[in-house]
PDB file of N, CA and C in Angstrom:
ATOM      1  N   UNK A   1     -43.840 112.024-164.575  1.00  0.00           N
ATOM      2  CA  UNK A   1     -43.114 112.136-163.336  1.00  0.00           C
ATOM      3  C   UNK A   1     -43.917 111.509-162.199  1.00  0.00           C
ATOM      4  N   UNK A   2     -45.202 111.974-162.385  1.00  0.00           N
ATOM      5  CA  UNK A   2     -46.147 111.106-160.992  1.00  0.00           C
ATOM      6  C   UNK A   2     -46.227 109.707-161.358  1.00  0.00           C
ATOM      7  N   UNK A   3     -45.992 108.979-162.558  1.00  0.00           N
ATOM      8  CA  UNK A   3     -46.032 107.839-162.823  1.00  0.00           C
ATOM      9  C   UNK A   3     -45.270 107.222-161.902  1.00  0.00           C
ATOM     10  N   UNK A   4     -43.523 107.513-162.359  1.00  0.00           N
ATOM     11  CA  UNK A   4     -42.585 107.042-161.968  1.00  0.00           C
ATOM     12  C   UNK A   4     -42.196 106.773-160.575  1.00  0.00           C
ATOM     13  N   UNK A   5     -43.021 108.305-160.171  1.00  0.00           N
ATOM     14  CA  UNK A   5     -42.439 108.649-158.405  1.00  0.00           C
ATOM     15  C   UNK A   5     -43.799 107.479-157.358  1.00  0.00           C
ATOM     16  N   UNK A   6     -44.725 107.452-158.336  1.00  0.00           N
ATOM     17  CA  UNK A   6     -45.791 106.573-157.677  1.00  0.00           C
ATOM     18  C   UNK A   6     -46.318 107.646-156.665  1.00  0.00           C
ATOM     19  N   UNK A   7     -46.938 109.097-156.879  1.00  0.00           N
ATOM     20  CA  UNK A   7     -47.445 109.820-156.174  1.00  0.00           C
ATOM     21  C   UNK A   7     -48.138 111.229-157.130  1.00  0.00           C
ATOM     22  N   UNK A   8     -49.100 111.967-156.197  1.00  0.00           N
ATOM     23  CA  UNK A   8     -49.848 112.903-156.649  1.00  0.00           C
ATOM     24  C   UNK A   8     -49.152 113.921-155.789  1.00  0.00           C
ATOM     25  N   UNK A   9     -48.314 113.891-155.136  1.00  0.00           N
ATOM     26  CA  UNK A   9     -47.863 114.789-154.232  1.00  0.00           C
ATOM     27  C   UNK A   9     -46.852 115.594-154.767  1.00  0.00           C
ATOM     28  N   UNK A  10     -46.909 116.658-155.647  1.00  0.00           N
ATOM     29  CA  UNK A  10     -46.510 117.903-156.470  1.00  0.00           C
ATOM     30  C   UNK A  10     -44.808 117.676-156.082  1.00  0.00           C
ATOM     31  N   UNK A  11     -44.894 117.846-154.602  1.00  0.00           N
ATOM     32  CA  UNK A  11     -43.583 118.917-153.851  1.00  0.00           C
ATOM     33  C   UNK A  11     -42.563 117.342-153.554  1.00  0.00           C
ATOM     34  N   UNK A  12     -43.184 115.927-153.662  1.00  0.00           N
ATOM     35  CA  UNK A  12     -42.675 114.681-153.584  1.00  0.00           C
ATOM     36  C   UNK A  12     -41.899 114.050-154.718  1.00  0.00           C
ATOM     37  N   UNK A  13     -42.094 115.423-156.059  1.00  0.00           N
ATOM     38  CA  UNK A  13     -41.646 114.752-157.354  1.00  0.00           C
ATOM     39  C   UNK A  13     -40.074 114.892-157.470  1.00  0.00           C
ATOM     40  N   UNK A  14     -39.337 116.012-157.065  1.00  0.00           N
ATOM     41  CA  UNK A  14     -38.320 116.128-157.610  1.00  0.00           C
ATOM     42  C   UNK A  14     -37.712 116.998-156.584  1.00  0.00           C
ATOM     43  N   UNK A  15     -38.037 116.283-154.811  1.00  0.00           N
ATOM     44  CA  UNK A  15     -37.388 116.922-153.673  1.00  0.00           C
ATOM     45  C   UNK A  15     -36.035 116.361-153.575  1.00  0.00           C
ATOM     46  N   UNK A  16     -35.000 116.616-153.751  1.00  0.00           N
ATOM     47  CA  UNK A  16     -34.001 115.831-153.481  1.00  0.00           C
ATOM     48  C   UNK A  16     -33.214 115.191-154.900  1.00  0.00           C
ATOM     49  N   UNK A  17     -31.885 115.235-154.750  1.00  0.00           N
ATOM     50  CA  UNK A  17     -31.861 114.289-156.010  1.00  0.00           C
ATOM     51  C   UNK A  17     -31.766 112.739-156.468  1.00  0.00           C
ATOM     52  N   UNK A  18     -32.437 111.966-155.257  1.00  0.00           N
ATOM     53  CA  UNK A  18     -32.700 110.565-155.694  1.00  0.00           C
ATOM     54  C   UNK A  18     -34.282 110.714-156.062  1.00  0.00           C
ATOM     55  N   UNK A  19     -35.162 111.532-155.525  1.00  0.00           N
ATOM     56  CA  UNK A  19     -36.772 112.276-156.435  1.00  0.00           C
ATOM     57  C   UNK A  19     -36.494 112.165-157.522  1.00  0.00           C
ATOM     58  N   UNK A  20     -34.968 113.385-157.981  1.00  0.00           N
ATOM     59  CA  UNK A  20     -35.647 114.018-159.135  1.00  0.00           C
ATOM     60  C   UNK A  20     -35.065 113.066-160.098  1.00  0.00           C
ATOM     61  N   UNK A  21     -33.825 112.171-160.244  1.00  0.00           N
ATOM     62  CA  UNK A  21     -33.299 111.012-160.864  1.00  0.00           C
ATOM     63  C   UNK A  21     -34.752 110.380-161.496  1.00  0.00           C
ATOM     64  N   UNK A  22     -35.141 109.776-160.081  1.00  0.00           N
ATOM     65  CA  UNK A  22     -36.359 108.608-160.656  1.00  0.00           C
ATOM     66  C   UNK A  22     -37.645 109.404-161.217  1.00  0.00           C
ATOM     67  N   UNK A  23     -37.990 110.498-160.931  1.00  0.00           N
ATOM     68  CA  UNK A  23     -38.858 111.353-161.927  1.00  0.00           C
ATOM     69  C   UNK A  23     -38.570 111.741-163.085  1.00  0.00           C
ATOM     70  N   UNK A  24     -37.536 111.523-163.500  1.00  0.00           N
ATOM     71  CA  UNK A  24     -37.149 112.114-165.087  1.00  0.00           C
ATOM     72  C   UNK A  24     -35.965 110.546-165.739  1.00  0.00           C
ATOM     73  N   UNK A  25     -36.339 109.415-164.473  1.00  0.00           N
ATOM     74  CA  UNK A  25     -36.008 108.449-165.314  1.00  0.00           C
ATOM     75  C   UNK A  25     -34.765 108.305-165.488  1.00  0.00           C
ATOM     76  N   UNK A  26     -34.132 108.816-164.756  1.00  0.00           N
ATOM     77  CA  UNK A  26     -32.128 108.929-165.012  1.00  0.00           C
ATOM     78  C   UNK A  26     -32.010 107.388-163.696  1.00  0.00           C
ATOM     79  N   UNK A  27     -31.312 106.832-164.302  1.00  0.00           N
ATOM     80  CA  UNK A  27     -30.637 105.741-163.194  1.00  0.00           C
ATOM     81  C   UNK A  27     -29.061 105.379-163.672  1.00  0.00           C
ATOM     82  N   UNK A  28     -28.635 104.485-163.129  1.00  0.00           N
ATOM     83  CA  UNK A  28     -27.168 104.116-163.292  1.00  0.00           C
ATOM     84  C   UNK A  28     -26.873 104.072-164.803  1.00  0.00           C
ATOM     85  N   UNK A  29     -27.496 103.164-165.729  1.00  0.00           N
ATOM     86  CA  UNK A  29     -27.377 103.254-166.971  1.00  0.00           C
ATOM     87  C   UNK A  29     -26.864 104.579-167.456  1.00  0.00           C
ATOM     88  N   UNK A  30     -27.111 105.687-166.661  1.00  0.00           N
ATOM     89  CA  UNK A  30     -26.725 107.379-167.137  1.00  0.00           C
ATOM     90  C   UNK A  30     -25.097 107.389-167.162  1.00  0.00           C
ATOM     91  N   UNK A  31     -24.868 106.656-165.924  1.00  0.00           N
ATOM     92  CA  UNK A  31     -22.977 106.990-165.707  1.00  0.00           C
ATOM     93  C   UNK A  31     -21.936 106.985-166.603  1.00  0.00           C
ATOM     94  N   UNK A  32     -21.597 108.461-166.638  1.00  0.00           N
ATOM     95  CA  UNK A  32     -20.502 108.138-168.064  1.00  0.00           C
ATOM     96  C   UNK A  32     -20.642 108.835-169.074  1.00  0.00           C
ATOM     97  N   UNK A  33     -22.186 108.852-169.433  1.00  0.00           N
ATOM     98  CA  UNK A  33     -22.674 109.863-170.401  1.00  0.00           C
ATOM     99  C   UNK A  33     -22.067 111.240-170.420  1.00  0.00           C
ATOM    100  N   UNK A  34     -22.177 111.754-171.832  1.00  0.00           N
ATOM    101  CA  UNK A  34     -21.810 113.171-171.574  1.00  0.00           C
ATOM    102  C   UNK A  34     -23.138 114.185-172.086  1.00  0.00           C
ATOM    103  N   UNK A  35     -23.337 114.995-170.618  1.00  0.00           N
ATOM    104  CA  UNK A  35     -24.246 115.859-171.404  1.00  0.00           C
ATOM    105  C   UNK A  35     -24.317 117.077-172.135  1.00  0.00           C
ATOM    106  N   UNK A  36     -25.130 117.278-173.144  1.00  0.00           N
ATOM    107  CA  UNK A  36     -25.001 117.897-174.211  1.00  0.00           C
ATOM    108  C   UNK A  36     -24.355 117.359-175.793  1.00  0.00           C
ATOM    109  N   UNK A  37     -23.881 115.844-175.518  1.00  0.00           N
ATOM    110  CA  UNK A  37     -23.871 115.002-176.546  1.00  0.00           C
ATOM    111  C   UNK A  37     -24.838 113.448-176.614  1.00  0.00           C
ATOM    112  N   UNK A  38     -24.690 113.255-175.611  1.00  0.00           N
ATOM    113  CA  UNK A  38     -25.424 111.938-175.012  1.00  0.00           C
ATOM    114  C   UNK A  38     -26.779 112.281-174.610  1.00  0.00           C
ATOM    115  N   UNK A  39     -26.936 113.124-173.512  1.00  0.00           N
ATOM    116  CA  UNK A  39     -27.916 113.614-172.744  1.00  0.00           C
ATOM    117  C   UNK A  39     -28.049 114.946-173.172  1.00  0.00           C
ATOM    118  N   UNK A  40     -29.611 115.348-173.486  1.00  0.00           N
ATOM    119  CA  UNK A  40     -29.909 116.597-173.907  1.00  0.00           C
ATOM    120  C   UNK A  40     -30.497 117.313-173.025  1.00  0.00           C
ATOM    121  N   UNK A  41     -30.287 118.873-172.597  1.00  0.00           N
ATOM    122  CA  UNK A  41     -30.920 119.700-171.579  1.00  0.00           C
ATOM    123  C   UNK A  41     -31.253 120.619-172.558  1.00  0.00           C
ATOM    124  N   UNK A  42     -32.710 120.747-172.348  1.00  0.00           N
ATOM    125  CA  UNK A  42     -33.199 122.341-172.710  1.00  0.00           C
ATOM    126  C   UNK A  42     -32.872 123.545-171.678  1.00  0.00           C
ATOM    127  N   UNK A  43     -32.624 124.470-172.426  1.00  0.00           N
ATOM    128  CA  UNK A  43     -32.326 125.459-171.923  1.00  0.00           C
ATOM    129  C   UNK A  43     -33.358 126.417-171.525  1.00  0.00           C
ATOM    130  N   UNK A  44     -33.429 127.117-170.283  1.00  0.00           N
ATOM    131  CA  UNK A  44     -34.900 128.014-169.832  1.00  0.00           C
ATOM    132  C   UNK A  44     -34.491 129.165-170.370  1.00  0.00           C
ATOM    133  N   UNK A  45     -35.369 130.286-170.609  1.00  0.00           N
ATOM    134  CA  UNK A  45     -35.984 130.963-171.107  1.00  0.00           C
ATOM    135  C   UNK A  45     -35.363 132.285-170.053  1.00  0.00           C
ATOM    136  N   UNK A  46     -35.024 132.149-168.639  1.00  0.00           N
ATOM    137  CA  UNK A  46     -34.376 132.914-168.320  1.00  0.00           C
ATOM    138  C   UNK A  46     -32.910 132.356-167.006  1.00  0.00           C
ATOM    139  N   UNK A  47     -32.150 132.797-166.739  1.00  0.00           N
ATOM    140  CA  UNK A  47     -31.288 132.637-166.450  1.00  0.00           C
ATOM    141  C   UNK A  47     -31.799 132.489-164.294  1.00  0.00           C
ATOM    142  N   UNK A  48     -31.793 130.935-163.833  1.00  0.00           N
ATOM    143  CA  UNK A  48     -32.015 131.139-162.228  1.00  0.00           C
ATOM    144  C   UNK A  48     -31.250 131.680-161.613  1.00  0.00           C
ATOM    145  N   UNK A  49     -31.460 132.065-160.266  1.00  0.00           N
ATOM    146  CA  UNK A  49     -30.439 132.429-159.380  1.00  0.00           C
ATOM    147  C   UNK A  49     -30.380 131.019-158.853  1.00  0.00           C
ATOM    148  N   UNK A  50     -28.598 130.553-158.362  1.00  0.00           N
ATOM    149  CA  UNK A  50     -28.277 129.477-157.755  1.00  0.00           C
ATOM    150  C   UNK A  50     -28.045 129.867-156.379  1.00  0.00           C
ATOM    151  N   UNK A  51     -28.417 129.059-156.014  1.00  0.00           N
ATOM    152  CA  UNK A  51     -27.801 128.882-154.312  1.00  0.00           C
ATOM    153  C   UNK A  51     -26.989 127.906-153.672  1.00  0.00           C
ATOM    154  N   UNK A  52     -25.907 127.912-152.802  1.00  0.00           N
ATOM    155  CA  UNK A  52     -25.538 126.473-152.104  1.00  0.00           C
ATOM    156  C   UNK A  52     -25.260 126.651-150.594  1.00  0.00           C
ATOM    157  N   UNK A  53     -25.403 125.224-150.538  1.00  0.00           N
ATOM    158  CA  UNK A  53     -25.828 125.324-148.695  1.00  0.00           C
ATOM    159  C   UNK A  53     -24.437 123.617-149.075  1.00  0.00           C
ATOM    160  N   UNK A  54     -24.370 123.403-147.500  1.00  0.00           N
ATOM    161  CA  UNK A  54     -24.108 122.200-147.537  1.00  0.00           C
ATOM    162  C   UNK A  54     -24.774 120.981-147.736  1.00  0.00           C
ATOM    163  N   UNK A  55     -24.205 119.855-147.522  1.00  0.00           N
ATOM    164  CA  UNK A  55     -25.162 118.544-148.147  1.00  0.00           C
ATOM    165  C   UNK A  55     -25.685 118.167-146.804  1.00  0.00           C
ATOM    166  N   UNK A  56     -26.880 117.653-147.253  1.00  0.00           N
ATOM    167  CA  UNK A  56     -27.924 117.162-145.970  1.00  0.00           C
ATOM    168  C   UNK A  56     -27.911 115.742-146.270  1.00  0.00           C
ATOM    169  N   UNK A  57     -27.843 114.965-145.057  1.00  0.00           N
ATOM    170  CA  UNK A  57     -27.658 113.809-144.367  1.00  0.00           C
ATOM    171  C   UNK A  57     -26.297 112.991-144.838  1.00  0.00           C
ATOM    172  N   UNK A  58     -25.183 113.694-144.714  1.00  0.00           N
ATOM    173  CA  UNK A  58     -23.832 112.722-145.007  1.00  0.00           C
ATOM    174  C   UNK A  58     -23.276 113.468-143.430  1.00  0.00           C
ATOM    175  N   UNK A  59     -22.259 112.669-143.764  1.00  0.00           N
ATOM    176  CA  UNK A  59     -21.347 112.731-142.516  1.00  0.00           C
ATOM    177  C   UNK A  59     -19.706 113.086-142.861  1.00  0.00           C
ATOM    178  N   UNK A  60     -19.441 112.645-144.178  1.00  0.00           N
ATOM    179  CA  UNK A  60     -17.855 112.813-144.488  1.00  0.00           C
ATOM    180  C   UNK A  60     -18.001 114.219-145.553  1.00  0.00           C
ATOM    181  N   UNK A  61     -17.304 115.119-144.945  1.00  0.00           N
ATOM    182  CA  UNK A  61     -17.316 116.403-145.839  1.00  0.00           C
ATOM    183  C   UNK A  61     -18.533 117.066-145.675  1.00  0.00           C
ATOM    184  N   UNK A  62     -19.060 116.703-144.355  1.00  0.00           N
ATOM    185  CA  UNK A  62     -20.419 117.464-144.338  1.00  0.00           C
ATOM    186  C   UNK A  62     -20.305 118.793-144.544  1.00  0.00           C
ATOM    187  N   UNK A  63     -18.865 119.864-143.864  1.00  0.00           N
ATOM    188  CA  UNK A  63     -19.055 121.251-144.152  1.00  0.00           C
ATOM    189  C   UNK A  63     -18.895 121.769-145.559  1.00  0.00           C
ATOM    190  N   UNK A  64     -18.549 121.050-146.566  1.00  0.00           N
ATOM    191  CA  UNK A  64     -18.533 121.700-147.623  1.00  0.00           C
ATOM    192  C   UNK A  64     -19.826 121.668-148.366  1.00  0.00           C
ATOM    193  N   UNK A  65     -19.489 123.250-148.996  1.00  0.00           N
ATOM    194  CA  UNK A  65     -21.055 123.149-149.752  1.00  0.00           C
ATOM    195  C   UNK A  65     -20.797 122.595-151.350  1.00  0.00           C
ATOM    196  N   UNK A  66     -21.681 121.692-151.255  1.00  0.00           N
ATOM    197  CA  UNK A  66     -21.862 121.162-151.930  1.00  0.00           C
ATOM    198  C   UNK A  66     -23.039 120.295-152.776  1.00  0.00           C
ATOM    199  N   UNK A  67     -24.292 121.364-152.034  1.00  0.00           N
ATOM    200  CA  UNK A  67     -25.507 121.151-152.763  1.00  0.00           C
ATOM    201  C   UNK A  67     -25.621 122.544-153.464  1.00  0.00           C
ATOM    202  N   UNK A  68     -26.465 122.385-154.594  1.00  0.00           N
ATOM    203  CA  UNK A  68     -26.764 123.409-155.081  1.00  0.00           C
ATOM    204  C   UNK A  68     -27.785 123.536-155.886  1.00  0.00           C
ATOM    205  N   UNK A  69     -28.575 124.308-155.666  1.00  0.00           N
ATOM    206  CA  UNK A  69     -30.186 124.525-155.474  1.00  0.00           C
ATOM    207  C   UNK A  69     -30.728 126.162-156.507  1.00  0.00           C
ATOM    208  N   UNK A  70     -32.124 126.044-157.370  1.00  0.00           N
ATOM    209  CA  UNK A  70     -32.282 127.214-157.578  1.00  0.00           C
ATOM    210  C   UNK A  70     -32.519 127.784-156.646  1.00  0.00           C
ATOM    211  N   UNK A  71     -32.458 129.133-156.080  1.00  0.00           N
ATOM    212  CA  UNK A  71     -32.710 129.710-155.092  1.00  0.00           C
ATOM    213  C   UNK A  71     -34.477 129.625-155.005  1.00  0.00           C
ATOM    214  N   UNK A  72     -34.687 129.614-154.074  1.00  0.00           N
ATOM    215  CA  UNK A  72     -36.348 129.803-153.635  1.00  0.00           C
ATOM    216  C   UNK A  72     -37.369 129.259-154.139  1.00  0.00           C
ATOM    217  N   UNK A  73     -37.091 127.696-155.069  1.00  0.00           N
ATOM    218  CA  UNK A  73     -37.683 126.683-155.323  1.00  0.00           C
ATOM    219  C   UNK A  73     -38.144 126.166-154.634  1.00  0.00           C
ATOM    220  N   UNK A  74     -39.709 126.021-154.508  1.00  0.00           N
ATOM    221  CA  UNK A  74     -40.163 125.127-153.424  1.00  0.00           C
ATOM    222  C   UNK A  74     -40.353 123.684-153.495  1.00  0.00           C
ATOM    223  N   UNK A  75     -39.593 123.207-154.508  1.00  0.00           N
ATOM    224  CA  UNK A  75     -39.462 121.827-155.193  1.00  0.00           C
ATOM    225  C   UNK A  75     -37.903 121.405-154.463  1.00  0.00           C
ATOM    226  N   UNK A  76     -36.890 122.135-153.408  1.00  0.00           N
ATOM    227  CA  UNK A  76     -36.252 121.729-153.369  1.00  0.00           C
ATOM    228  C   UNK A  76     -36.213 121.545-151.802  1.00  0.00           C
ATOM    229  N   UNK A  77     -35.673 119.897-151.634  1.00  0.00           N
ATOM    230  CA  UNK A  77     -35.679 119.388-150.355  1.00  0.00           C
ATOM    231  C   UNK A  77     -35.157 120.602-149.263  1.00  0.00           C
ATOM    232  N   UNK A  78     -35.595 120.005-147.781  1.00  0.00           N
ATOM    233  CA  UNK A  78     -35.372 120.817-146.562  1.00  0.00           C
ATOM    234  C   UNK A  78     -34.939 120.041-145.759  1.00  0.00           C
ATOM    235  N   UNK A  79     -33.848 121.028-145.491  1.00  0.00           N
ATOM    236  CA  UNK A  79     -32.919 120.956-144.167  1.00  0.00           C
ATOM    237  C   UNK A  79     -33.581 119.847-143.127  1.00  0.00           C
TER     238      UNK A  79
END
């Protein structure tokens, strides 16, 4: 992941989801795929709490929420 992101900066790897794309290597080539046949996710060990807020920096549909975040991850971008 620090390869990819070109940094040592922990909280820089996977803030946001154009971070966490290029840290785990997902780009356009992904579109289309289906995951859980195509694309494989391991499953954690316990179940997160989710959270959603609205999306940060758009302008069309800004009030809907439509980010969604583990709750109280400090890996996840700020307001």
């Amino acid at each position: 992941m620090m390869k990819r992101r070109e940094t040592t900066e922990i909280k820089k790897l996977s803030s946001g989801p154009g971070r966490l794309c290029e840290a785990f290597g997902i780009d356009l080539r992904m579109n289309g795929k289906q995951i859980g046949r195509e694309i494989r996710l391991r499953p954690r060990s316990e179940e997160p709490a989710i959270s959603s807020s609205r999306r940060i920096g758009i302008t069309r549909a800004a009030e809907l929420e439509w980010r969604f975040y583990e709750t109280g991850n400090p890996f996840v971008s700020k307001r």
